[in-house]
C-alpha atoms as a PDB file:
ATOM      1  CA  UNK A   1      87.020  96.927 109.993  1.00  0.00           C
ATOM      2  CA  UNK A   2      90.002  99.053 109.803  1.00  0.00           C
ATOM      3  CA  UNK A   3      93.350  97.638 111.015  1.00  0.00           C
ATOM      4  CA  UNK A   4      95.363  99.511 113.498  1.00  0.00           C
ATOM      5  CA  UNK A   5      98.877  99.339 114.313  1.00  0.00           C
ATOM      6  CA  UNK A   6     101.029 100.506 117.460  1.00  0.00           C
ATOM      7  CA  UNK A   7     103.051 103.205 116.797  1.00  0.00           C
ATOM      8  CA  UNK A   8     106.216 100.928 116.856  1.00  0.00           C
ATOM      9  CA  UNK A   9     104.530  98.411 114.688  1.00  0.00           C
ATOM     10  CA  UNK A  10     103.598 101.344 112.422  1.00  0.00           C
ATOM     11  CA  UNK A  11     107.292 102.277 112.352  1.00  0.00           C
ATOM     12  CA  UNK A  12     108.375  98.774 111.474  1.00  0.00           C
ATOM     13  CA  UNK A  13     105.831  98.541 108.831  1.00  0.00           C
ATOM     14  CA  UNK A  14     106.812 101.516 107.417  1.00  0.00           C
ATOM     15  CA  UNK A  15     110.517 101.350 107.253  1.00  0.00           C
ATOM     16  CA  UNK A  16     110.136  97.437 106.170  1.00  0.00           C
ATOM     17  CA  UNK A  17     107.930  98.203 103.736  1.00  0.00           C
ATOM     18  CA  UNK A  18     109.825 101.345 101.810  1.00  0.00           C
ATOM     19  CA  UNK A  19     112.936  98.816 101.689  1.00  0.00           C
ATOM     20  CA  UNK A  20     111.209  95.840 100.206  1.00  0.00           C
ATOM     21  CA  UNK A  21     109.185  97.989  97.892  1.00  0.00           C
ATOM     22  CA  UNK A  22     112.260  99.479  96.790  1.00  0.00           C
ATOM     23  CA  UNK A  23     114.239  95.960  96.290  1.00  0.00           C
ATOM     24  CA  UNK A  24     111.348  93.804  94.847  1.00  0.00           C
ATOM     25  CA  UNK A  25     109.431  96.494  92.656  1.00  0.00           C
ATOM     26  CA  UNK A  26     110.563  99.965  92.717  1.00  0.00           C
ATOM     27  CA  UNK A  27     114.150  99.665  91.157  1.00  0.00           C
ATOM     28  CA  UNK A  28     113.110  97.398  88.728  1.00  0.00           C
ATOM     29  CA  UNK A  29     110.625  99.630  87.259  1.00  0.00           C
ATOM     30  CA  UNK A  30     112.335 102.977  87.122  1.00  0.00           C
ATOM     31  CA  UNK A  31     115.375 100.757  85.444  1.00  0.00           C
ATOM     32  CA  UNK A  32     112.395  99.757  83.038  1.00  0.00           C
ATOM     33  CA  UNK A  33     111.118 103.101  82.240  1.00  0.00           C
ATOM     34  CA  UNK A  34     115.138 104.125  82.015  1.00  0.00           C
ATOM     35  CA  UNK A  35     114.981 106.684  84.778  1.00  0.00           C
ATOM     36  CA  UNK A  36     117.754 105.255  86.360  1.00  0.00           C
ATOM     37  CA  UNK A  37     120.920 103.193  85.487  1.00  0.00           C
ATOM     38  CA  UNK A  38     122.288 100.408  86.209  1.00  0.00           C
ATOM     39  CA  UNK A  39     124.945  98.866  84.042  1.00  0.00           C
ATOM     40  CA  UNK A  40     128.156  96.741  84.681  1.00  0.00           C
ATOM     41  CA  UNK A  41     131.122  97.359  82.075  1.00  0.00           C
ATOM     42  CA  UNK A  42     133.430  95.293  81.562  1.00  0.00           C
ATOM     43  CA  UNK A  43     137.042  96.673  81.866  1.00  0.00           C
ATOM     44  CA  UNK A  44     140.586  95.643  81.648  1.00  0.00           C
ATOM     45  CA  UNK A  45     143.010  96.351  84.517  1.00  0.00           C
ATOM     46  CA  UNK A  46     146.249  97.361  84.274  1.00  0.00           C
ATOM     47  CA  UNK A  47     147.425  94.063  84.139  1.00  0.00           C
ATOM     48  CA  UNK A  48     145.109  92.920  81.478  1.00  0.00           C
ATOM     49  CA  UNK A  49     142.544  91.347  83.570  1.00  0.00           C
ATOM     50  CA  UNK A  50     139.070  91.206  82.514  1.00  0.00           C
ATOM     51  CA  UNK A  51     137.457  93.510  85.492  1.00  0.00           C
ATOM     52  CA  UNK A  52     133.209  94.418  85.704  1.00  0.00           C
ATOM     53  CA  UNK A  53     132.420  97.808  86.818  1.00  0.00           C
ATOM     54  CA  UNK A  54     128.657  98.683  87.922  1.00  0.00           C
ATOM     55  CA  UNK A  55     127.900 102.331  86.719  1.00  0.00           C
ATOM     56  CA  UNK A  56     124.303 103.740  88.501  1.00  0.00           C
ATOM     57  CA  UNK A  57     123.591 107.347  87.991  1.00  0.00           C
ATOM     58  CA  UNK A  58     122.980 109.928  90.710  1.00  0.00           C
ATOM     59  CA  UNK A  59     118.988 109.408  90.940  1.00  0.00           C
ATOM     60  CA  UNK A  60     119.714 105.800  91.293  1.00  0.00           C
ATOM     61  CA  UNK A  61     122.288 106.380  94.291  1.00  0.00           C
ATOM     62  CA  UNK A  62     119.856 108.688  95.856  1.00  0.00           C
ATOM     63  CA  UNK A  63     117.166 106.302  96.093  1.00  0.00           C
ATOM     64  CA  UNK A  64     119.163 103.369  97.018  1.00  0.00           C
ATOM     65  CA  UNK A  65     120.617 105.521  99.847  1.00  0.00           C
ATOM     66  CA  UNK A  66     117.068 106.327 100.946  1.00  0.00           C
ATOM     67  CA  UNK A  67     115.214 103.066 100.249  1.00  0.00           C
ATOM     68  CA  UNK A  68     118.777 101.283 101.954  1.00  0.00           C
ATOM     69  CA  UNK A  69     120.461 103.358 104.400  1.00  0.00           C
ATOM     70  CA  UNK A  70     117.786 105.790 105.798  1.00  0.00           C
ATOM     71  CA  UNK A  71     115.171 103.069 105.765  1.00  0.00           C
ATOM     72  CA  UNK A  72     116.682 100.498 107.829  1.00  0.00           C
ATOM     73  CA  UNK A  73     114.874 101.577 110.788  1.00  0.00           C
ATOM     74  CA  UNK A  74     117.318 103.932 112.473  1.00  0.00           C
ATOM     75  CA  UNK A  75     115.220 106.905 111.292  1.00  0.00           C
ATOM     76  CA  UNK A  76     113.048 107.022 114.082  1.00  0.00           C
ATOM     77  CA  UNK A  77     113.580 111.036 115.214  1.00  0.00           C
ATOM     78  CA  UNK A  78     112.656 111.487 111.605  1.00  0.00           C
ATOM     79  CA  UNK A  79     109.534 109.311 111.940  1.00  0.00           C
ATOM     80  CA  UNK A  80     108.602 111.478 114.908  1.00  0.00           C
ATOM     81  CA  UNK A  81     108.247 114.776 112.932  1.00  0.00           C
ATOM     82  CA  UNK A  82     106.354 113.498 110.583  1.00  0.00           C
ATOM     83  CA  UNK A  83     103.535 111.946 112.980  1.00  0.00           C
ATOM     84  CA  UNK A  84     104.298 115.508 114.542  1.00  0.00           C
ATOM     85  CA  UNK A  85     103.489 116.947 111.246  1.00  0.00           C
ATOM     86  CA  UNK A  86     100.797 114.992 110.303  1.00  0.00           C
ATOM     87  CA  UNK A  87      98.890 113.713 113.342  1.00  0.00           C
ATOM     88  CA  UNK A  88      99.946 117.186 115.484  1.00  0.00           C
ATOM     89  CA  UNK A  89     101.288 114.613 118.393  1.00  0.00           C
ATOM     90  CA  UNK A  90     104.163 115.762 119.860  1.00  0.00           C
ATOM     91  CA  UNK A  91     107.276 113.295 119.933  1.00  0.00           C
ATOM     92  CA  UNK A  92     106.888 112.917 123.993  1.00  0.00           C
ATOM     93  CA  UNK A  93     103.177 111.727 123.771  1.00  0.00           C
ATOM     94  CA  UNK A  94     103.914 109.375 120.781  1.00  0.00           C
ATOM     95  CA  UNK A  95     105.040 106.009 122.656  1.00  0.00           C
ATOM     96  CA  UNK A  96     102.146 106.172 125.029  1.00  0.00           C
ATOM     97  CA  UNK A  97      99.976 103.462 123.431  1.00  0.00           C
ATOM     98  CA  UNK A  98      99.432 105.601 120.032  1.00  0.00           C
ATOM     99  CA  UNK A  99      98.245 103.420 117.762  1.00  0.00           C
ATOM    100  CA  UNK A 100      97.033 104.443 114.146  1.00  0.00           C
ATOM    101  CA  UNK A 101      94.096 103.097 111.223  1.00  0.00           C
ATOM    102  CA  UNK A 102      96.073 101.450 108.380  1.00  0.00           C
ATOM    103  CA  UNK A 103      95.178 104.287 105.836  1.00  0.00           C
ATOM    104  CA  UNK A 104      97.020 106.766 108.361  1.00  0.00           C
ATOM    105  CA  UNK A 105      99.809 104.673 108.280  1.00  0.00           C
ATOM    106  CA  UNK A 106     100.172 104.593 104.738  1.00  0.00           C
ATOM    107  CA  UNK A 107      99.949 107.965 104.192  1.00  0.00           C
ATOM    108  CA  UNK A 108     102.633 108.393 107.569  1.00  0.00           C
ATOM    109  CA  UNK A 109     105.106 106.424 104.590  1.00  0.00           C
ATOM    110  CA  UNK A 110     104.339 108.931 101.872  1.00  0.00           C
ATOM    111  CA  UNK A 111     104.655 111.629 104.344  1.00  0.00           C
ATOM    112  CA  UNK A 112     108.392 109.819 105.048  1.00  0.00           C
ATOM    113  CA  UNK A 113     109.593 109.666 101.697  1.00  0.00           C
ATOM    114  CA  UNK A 114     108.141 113.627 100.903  1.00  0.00           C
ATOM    115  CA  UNK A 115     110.146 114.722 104.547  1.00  0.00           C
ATOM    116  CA  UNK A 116     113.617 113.342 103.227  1.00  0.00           C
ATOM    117  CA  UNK A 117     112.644 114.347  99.277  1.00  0.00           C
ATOM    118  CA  UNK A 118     112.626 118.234 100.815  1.00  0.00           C
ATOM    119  CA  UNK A 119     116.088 117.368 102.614  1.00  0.00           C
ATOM    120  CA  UNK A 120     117.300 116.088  99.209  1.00  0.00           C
ATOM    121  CA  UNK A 121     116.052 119.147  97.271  1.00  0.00           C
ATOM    122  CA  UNK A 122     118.472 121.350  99.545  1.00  0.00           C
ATOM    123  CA  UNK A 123     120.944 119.674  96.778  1.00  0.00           C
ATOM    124  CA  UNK A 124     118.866 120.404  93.873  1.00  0.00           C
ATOM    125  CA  UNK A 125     117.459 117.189  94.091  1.00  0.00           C
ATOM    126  CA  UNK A 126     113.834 115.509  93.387  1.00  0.00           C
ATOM    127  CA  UNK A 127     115.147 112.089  93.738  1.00  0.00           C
ATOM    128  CA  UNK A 128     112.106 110.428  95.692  1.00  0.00           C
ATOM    129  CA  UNK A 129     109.528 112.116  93.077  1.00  0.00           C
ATOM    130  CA  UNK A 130     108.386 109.017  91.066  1.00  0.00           C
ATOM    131  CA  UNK A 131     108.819 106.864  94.597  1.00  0.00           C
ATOM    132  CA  UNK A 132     106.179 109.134  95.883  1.00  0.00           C
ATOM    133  CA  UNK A 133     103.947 109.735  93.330  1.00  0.00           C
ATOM    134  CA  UNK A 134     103.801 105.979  92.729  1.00  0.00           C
ATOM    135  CA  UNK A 135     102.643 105.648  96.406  1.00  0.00           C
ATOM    136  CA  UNK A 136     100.412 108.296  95.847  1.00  0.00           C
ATOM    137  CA  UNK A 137      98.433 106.381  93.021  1.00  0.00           C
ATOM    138  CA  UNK A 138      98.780 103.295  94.916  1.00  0.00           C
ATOM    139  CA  UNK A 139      96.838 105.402  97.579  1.00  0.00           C
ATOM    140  CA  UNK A 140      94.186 107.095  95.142  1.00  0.00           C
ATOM    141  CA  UNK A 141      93.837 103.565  92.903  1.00  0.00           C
ATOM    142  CA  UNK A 142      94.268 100.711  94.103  1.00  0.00           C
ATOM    143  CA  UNK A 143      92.903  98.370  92.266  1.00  0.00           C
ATOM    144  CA  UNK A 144      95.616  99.101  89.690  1.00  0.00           C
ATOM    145  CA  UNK A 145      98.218  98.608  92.032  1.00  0.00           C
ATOM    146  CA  UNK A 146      97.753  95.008  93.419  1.00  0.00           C
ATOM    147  CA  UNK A 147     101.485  93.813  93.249  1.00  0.00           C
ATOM    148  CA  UNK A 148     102.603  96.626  95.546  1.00  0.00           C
ATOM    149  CA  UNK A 149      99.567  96.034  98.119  1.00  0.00           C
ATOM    150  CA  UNK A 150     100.691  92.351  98.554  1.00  0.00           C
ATOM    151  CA  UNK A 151     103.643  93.600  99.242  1.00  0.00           C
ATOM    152  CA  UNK A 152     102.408  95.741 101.788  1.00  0.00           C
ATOM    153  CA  UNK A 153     100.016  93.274 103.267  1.00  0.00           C
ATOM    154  CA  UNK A 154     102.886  90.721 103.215  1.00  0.00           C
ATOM    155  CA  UNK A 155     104.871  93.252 105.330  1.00  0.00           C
ATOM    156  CA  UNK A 156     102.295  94.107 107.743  1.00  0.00           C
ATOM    157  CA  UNK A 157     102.105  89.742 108.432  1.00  0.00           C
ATOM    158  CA  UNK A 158     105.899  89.826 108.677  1.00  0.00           C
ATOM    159  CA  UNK A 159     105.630  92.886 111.880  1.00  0.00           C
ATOM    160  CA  UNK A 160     102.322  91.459 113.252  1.00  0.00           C
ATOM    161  CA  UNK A 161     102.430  88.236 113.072  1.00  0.00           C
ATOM    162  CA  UNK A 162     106.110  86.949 112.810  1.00  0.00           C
ATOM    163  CA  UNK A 163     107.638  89.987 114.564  1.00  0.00           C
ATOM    164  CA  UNK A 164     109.877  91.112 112.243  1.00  0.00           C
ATOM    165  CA  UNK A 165     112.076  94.324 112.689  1.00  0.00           C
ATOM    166  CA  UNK A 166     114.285  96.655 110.707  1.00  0.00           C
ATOM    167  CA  UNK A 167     117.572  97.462 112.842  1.00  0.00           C
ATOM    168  CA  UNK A 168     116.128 100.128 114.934  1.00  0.00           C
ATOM    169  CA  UNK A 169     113.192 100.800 117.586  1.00  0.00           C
ATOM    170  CA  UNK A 170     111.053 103.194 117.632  1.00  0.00           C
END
C-alpha cells in the first residue's frame, strides 16, 4: 500500500529531506566528480600567521544556498505554487486535510528544486541541474539508488514518527 502524507508532513519531508541529501550525499559526490570546489588554503596574514582560507566556487555556493538557506523550511509560499503547479490545488484549499501518495511527494521535491533552478537561471544559472537529474534517476531507477532512498525513508521516520521539523510550518 502506498504511504500518504499530510500536506504539512509532506512539506517537512520535503524540505528535511533536500537538506540532508545535500549534507550526507549530494556535496560529497559532485566534490567527487569535481563539479564543485571545495578547498582550504593555507595563507599567511599580515603578521605572519599561518591563516586557512576555504575557496568553493559559484555552483557550490548556489547549491549550498539552496540545499541550506531556502530549504530550511521557511519556503512554504514557494511550496504552495508548486502543489499549485503540479496538483492544480489552489494555495487556499491546500491546508484542508490534503494529504498526498509518497510518489507525489517525491516528485512535489523535484518539482521544488526545478521551481528555484528557473529562479536561478534568471542569473544565467543551472546550478540545481545535476541535484535534479540525480533525483530524477533516483525516481526512474531505483534500485540503483539505495543509499539516497534510506535516506529518504529515514527522513520520512524522523517527520512521522519522531516529529521532526525544519524551522518553518507549512
Amino acid at each position: 500500500m502506498a504511504r500518504e502524507f499530510s500536506i504539512e508532513e509532506g512539506f517537512q519531508i520535503t524540505m528535511l529531506f533536500l537538506r540532508d541529501f545535500w549534507w550526507e550525499f549530494l556535496k560529497s559526490l559532485m566534490i567527487s566528480k569535481k563539479l564543485i570546489t571545495l578547498k582550504i588554503h593555507k595563507v599567511k596574514d599580515e603578521k605572519g600567521r599561518l591563516k586557512c582560507i576555504l575557496n568553493k566556487d559559484i555552483l557550490h555556493d548556489n547549491n549550498d544556498f539552496f540545499f541550506l538557506t531556502v530549504c530550511d523550511g521557511t519556503s512554504d509560499d514557494y511550496f504552495e505554487e508548486v502543489i499549485e503547479k503540479r496538483m492544480n490545488i489552489p494555495p487556499m484549499n491546500q491546508h484542508d486535510g490534503l494529504r498526498v501518495k509518497e510518489n507525489i511527494l517525491f516528485q512535489l521535491t523535484i518539482d521544488f528544486c526545478e521551481y528555484f533552478n528557473k529562479r536561478f537561471q534568471k542569473e544565467g544559472k543551472d546550478s540545481l541541474r545535476f541535484a535534479i537529474d540525480w533525483l530524477e534517476d533516483m525516481r526512474n531507477n531505483p534500485e540503483a539508488h539505495k543509499i539516497e532512498w534510506d535516506l529518504w525513508s529515514q527522513t520520512i521516520i524522523d517527520v512521522t514518527e519522531k516529529g521532526q521539523k525544519s524551522l518553518g510550518f507549512f
